[in-house]
N, C-alpha and C. Protein backbone atom coordinates (compact mmCIF):
# COMPACT_ATOMS: atom_id res chain seq x y z
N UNK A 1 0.82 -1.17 0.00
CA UNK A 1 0.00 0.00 0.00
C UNK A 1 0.87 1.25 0.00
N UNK A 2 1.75 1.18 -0.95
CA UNK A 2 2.76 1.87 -0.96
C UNK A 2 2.21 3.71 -1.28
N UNK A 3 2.51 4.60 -0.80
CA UNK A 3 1.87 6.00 -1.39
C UNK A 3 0.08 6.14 -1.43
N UNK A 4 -0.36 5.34 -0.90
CA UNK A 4 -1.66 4.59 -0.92
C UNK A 4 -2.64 6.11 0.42
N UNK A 5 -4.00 6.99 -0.07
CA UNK A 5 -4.30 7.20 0.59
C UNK A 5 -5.62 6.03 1.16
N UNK A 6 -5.85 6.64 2.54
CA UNK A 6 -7.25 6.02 2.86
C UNK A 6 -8.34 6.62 2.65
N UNK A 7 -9.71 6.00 2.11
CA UNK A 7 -10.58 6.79 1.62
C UNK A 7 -11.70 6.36 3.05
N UNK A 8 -12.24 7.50 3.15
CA UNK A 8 -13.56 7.20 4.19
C UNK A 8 -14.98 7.29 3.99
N UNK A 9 -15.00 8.10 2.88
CA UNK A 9 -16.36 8.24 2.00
C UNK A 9 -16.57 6.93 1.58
N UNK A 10 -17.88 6.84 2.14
CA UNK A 10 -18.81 5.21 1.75
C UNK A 10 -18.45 5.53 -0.20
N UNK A 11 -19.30 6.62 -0.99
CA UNK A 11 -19.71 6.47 -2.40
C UNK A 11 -17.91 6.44 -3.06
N UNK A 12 -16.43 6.76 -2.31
CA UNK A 12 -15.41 7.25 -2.94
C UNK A 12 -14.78 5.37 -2.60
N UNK A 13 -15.25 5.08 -1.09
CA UNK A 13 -14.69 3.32 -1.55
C UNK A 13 -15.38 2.34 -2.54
N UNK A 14 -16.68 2.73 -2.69
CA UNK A 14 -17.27 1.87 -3.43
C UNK A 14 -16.75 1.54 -4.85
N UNK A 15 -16.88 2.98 -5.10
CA UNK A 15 -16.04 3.28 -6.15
C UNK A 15 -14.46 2.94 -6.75
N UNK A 16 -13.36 2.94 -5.62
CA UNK A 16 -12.46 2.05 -5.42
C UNK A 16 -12.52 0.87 -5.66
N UNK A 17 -13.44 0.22 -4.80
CA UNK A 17 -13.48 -1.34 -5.00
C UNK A 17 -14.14 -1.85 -6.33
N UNK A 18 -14.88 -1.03 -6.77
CA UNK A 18 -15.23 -1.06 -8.45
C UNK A 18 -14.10 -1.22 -9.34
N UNK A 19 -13.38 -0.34 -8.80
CA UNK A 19 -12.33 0.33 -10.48
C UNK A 19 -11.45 -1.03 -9.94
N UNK A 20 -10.72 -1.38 -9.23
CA UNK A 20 -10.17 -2.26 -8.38
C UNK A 20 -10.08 -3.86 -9.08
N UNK A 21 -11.62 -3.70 -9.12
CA UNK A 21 -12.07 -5.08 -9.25
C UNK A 21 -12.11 -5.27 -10.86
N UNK A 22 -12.85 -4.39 -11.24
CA UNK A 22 -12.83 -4.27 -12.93
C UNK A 22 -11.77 -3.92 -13.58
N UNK A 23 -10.76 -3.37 -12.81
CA UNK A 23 -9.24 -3.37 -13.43
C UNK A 23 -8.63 -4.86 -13.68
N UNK A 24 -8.70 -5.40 -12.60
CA UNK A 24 -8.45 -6.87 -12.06
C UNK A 24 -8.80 -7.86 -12.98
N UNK A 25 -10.18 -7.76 -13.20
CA UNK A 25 -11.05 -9.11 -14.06
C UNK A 25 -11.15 -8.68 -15.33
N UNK A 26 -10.07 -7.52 -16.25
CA UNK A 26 -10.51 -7.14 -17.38
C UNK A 26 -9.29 -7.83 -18.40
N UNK A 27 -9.23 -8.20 -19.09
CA UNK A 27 -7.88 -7.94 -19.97
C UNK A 27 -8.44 -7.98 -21.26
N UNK A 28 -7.19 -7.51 -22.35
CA UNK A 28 -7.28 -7.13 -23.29
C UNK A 28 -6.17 -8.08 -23.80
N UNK A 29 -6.91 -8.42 -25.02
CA UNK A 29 -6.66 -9.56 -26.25
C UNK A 29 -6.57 -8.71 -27.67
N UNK A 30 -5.55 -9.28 -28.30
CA UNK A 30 -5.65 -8.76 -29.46
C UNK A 30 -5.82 -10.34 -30.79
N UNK A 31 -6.47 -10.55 -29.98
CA UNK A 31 -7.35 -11.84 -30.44
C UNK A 31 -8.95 -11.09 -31.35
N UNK A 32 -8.58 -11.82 -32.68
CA UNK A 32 -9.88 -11.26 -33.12
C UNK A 32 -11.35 -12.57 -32.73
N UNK A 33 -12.36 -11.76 -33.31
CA UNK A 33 -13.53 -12.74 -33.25
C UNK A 33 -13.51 -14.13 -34.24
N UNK A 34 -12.57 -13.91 -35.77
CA UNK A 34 -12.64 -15.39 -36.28
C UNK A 34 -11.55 -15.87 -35.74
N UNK A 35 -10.24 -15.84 -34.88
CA UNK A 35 -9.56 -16.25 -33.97
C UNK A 35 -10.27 -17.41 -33.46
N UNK A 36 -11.29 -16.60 -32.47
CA UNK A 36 -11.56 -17.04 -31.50
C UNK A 36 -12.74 -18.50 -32.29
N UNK A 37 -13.64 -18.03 -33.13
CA UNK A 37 -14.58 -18.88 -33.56
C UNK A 37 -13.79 -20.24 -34.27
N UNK A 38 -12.60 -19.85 -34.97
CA UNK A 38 -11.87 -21.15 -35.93
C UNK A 38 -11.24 -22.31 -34.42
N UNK A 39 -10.87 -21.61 -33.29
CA UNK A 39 -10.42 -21.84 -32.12
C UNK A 39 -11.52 -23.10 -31.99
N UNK A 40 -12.57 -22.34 -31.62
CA UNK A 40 -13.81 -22.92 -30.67
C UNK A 40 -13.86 -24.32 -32.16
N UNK A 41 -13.55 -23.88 -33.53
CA UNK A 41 -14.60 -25.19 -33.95
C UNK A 41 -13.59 -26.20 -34.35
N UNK A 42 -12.16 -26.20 -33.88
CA UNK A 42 -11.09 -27.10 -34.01
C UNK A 42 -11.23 -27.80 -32.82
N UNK A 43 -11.73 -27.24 -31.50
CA UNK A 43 -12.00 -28.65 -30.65
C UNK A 43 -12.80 -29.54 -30.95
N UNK A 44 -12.08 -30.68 -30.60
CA UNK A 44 -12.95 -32.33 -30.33
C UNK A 44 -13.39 -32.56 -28.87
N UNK A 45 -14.74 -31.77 -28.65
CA UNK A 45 -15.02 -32.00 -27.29
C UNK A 45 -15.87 -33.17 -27.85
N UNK A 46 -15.74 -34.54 -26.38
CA UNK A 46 -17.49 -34.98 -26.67
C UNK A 46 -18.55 -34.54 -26.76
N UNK A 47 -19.84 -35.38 -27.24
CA UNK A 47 -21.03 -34.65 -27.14
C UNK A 47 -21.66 -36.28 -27.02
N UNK A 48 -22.63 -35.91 -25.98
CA UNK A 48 -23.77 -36.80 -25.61
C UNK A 48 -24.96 -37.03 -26.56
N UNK A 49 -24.87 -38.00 -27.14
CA UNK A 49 -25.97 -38.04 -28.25
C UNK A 49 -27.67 -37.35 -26.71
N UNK A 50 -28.64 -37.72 -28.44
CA UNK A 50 -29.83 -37.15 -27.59
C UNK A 50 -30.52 -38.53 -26.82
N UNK A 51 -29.99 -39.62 -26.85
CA UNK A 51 -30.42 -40.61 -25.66
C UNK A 51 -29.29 -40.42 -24.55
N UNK A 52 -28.38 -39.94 -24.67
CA UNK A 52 -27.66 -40.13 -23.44
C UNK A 52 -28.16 -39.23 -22.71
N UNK A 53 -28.59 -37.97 -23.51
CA UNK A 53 -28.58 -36.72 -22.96
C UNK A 53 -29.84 -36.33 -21.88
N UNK A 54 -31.07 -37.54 -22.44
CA UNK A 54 -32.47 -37.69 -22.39
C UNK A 54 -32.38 -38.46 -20.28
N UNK A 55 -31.22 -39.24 -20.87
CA UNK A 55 -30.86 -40.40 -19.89
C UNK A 55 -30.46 -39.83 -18.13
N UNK A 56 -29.73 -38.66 -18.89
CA UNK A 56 -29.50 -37.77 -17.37
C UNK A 56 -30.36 -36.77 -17.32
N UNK A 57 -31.20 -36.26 -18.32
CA UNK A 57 -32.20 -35.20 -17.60
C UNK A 57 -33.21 -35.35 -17.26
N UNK A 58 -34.33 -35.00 -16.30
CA UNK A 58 -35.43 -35.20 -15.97
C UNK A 58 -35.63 -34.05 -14.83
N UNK A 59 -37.18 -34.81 -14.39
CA UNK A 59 -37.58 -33.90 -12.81
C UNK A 59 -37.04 -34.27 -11.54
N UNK A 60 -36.82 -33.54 -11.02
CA UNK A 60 -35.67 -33.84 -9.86
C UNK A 60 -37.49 -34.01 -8.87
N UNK A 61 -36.79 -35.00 -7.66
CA UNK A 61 -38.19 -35.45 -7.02
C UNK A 61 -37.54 -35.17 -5.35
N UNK A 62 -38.89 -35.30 -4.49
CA UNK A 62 -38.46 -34.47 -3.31
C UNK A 62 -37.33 -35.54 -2.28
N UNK A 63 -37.79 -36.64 -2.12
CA UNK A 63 -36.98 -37.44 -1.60
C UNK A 63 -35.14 -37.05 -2.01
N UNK A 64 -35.00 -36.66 -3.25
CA UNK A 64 -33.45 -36.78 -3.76
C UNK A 64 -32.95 -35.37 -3.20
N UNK A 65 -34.12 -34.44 -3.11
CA UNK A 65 -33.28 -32.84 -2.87
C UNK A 65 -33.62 -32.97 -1.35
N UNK A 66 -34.63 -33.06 -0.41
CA UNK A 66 -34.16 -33.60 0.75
C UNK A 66 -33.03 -34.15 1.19
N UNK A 67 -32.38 -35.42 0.70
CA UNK A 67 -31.16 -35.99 0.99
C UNK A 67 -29.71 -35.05 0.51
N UNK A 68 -29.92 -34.48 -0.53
CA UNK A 68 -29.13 -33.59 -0.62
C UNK A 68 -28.52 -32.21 0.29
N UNK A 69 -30.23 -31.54 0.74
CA UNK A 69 -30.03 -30.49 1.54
C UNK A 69 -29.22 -31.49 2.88
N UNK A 70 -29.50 -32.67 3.43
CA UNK A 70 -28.85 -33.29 4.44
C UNK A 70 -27.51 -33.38 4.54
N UNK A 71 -26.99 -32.98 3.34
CA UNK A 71 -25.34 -33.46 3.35
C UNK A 71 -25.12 -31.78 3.60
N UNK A 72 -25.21 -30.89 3.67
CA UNK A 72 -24.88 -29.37 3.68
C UNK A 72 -24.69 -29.35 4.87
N UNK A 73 -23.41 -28.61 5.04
CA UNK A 73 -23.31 -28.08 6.43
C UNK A 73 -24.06 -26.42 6.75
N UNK A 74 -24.34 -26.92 8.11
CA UNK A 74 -24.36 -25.87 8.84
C UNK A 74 -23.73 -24.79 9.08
N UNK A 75 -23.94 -23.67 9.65
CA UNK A 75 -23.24 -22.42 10.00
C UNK A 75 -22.89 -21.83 8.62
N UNK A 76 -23.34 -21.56 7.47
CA UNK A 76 -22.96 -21.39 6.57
C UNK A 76 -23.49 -19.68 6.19
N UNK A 77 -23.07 -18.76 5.31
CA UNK A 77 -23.64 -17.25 5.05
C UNK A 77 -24.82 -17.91 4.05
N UNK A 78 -26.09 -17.20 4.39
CA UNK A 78 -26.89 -17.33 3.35
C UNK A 78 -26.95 -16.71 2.03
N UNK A 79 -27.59 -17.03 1.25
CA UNK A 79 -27.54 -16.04 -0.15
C UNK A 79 -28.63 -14.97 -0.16
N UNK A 80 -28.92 -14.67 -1.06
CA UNK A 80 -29.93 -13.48 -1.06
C UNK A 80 -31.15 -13.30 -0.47
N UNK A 81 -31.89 -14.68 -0.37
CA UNK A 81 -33.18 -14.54 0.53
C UNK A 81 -32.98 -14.28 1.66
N UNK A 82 -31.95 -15.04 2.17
CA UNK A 82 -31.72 -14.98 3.74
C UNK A 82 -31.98 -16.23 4.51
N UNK A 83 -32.64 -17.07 4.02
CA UNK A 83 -32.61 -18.63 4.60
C UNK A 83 -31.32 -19.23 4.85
N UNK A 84 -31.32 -19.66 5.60
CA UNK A 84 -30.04 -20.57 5.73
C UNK A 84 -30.46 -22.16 5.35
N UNK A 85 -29.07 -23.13 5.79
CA UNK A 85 -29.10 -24.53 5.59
C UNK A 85 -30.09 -24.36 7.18
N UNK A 86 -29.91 -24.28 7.72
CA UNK A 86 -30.55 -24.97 9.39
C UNK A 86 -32.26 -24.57 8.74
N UNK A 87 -32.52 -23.15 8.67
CA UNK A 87 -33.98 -23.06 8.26
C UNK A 87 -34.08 -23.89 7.11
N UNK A 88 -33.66 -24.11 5.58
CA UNK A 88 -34.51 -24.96 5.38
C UNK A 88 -34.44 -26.49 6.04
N UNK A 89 -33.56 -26.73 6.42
CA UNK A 89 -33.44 -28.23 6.86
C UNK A 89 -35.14 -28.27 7.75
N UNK A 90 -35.21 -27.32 8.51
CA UNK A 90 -36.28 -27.11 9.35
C UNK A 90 -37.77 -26.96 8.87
N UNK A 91 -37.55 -26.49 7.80
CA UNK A 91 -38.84 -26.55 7.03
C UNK A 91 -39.50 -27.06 5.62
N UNK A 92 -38.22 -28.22 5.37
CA UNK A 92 -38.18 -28.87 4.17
C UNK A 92 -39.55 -29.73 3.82
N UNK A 93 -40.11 -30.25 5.22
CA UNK A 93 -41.49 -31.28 5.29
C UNK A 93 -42.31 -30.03 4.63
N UNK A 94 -42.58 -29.29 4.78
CA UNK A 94 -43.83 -28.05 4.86
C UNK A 94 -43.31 -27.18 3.18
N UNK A 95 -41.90 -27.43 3.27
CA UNK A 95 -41.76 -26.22 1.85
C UNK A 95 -41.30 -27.10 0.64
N UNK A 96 -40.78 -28.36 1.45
CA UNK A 96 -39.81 -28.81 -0.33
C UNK A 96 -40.76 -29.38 -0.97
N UNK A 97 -42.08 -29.41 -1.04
CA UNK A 97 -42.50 -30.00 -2.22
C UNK A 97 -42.88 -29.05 -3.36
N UNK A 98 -43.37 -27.45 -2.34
CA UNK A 98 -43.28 -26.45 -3.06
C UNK A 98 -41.99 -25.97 -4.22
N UNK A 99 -41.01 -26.13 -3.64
CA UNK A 99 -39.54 -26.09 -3.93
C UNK A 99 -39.62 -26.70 -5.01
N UNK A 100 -39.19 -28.28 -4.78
CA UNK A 100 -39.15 -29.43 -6.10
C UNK A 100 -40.18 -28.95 -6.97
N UNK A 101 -41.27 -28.44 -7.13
CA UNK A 101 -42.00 -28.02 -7.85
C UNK A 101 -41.82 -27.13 -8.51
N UNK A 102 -41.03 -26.23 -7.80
CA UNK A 102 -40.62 -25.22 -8.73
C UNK A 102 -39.29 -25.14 -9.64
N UNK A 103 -38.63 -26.26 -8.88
CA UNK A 103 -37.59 -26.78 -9.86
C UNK A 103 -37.96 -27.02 -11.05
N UNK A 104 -38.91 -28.09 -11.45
CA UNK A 104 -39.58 -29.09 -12.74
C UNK A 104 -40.48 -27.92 -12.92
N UNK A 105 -40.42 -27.01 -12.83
CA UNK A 105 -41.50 -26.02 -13.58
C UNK A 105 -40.32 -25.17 -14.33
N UNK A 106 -39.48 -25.43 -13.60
CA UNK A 106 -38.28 -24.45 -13.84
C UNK A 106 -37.74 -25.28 -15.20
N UNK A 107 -37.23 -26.38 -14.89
CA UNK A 107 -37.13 -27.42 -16.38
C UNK A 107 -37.75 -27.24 -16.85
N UNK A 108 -38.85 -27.34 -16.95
CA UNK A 108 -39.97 -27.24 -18.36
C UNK A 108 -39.79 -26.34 -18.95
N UNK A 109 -39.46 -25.47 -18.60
CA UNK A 109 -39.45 -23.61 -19.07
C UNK A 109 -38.40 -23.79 -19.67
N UNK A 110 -37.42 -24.13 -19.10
CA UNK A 110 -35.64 -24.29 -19.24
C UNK A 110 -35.44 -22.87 -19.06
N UNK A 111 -35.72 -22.45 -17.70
CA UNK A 111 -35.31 -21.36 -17.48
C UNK A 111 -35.75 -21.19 -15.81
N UNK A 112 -34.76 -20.89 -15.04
CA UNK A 112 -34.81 -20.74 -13.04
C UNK A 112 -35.58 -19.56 -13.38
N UNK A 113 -36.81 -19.22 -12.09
CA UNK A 113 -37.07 -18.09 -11.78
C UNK A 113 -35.71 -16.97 -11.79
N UNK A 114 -36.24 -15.81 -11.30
CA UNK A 114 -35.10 -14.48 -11.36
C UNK A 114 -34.28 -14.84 -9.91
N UNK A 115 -35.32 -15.20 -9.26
CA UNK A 115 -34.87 -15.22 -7.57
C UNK A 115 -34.06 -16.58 -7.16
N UNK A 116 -34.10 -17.49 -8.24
CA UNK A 116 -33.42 -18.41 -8.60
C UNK A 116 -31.88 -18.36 -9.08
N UNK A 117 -31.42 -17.31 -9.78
CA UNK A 117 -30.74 -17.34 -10.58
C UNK A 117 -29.83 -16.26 -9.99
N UNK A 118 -30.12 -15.76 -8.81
CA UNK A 118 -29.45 -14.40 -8.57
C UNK A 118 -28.80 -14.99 -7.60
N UNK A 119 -27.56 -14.17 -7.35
CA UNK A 119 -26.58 -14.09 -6.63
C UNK A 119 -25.82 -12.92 -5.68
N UNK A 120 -25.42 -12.72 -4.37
CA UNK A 120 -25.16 -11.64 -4.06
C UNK A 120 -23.94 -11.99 -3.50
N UNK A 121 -22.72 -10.71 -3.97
CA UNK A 121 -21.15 -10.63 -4.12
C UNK A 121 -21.33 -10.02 -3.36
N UNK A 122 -19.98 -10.38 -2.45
CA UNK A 122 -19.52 -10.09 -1.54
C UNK A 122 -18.09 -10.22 -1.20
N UNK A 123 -17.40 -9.17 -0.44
CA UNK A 123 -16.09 -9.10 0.08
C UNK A 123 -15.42 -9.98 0.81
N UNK A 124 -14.85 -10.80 1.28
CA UNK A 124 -14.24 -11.44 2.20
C UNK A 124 -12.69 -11.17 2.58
N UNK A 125 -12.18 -11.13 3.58
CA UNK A 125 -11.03 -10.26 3.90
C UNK A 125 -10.15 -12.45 3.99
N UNK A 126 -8.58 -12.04 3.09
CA UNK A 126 -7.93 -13.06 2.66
C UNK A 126 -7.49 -13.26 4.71
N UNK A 127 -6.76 -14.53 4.79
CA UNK A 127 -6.19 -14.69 6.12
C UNK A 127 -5.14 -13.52 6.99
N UNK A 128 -4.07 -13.16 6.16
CA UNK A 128 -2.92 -12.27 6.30
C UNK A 128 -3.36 -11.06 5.48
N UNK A 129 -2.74 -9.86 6.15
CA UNK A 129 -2.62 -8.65 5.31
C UNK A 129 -3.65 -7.27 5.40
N UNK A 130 -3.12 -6.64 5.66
CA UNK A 130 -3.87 -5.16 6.31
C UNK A 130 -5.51 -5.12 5.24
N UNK A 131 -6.18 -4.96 6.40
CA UNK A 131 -7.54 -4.74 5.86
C UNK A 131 -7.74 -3.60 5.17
N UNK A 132 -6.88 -2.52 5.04
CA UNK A 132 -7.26 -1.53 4.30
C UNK A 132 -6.98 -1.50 2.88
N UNK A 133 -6.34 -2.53 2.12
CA UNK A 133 -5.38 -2.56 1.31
C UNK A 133 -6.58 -3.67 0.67
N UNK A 134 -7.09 -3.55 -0.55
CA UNK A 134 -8.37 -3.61 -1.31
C UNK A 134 -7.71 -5.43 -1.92
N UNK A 135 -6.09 -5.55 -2.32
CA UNK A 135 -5.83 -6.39 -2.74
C UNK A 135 -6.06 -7.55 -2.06
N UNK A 136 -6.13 -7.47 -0.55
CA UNK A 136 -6.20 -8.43 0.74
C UNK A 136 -7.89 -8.90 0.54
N UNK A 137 -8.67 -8.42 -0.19
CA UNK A 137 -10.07 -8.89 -0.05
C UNK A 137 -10.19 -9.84 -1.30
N UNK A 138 -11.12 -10.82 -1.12
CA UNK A 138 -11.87 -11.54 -2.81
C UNK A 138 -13.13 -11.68 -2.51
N UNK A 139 -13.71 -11.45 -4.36
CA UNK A 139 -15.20 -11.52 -3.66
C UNK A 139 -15.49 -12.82 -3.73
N UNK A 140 -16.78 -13.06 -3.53
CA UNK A 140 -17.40 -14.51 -3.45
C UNK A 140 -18.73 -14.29 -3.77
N UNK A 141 -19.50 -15.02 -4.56
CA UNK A 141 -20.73 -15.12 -4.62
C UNK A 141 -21.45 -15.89 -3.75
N UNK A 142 -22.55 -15.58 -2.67
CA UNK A 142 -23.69 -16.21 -2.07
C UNK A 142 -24.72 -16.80 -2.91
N UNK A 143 -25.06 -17.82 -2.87
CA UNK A 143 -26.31 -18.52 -3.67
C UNK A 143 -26.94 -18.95 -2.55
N UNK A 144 -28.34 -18.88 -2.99
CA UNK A 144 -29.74 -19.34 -2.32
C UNK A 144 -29.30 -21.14 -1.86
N UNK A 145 -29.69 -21.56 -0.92
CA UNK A 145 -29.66 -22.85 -0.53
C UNK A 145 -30.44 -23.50 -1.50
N UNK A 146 -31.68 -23.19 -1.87
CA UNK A 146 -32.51 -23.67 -2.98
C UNK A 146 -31.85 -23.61 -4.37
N UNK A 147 -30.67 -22.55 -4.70
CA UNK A 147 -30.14 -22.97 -5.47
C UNK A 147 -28.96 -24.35 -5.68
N UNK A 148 -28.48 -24.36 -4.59
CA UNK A 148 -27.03 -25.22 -3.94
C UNK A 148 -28.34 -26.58 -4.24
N UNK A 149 -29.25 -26.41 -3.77
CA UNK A 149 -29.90 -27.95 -3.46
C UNK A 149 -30.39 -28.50 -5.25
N UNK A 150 -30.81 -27.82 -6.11
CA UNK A 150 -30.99 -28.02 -7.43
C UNK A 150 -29.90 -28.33 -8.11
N UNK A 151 -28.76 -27.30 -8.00
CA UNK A 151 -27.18 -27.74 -8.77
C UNK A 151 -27.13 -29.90 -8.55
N UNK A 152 -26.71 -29.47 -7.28
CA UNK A 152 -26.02 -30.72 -6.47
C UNK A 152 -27.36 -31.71 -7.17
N UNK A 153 -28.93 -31.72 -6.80
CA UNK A 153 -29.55 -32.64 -6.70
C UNK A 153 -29.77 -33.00 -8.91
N UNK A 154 -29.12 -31.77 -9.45
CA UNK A 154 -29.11 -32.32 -10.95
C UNK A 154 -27.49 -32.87 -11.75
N UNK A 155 -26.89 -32.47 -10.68
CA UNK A 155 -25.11 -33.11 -10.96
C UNK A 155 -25.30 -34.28 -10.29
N UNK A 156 -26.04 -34.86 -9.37
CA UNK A 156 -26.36 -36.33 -8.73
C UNK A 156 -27.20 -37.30 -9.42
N UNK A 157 -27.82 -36.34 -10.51
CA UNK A 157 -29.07 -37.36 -11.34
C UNK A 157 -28.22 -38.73 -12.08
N UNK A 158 -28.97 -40.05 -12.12
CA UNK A 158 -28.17 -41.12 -12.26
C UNK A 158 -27.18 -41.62 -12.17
């Protein structure tokens, strides 16, 4: 934090940690767009025909995302609603069928609600290194437990 002032204005750090961050996660390529497209169509990735593909997708059912929310630990930051693992664990009899339901509604659509899909970033200060010094922080994204329980309970399907 060499020559480094401290800022105390809430709107002048925000702003910091903006330019900061978007300095950070930006770079510049002098890579053009058919670069990049001749790139993308010289890989030999696999591809799952449409029975394999048929084979792992479906409706996720309540018994499987129940057992799932069971393996989550506790004490954990919630994501945007504000539920935690302990509340839903607590109210999974009464809400997850609502839930699972809205999963397979969510498949059908092929598309998560908004409140589904959102995420809220956040700061976390690294182990070592002066808290004032912007480089010592990373962010992290919070996701909804209802989201964590859909990922996991459709990366577990068959």
């Amino acid at each position: 934090m060499e020559n480094e002032t401290i800022i105390k204005n809430e709107t002048q750090v925000l702003d910091a940690i903006e330019k900061y961050f978007k300095d950070l996660y930006t770079s510049e390529s002098n890579t053009t767009q058919e670069q990049c497209e001749s790139f993308i169509q010289e890989l030999r990735l696999p591809k799952l025909s449409d029975e394999e593909r048929d084979e792992f997708e479906g409706l996720l059912k309540y018994d499987e995302c129940k057992q799932i929310l069971e393996t989550f630990p506790n004490d954990k930051s919630p994501g945007e609603n504000g539920f935690t693992v302990e509340n839903n664990k607590c109210f999974f009899e009464l809400l997850g069928h609502n839930l699972v339901e809205s999963f397979n509604e969510a498949f059908e659509a092929n598309e998560l609600s908004i409140s589904q899909r959102r995420g809220v970033i956040t700061l976390t200060p690294k182990e070592d290194g002066s808290l004032l010094d912007i480089s010592n922080w990373r962010p992290i994204t919070l996701l909804d437990v209802d989201c964590k329980i859909a990922t996991k309970a459709i990366a577990k399907q068959r």
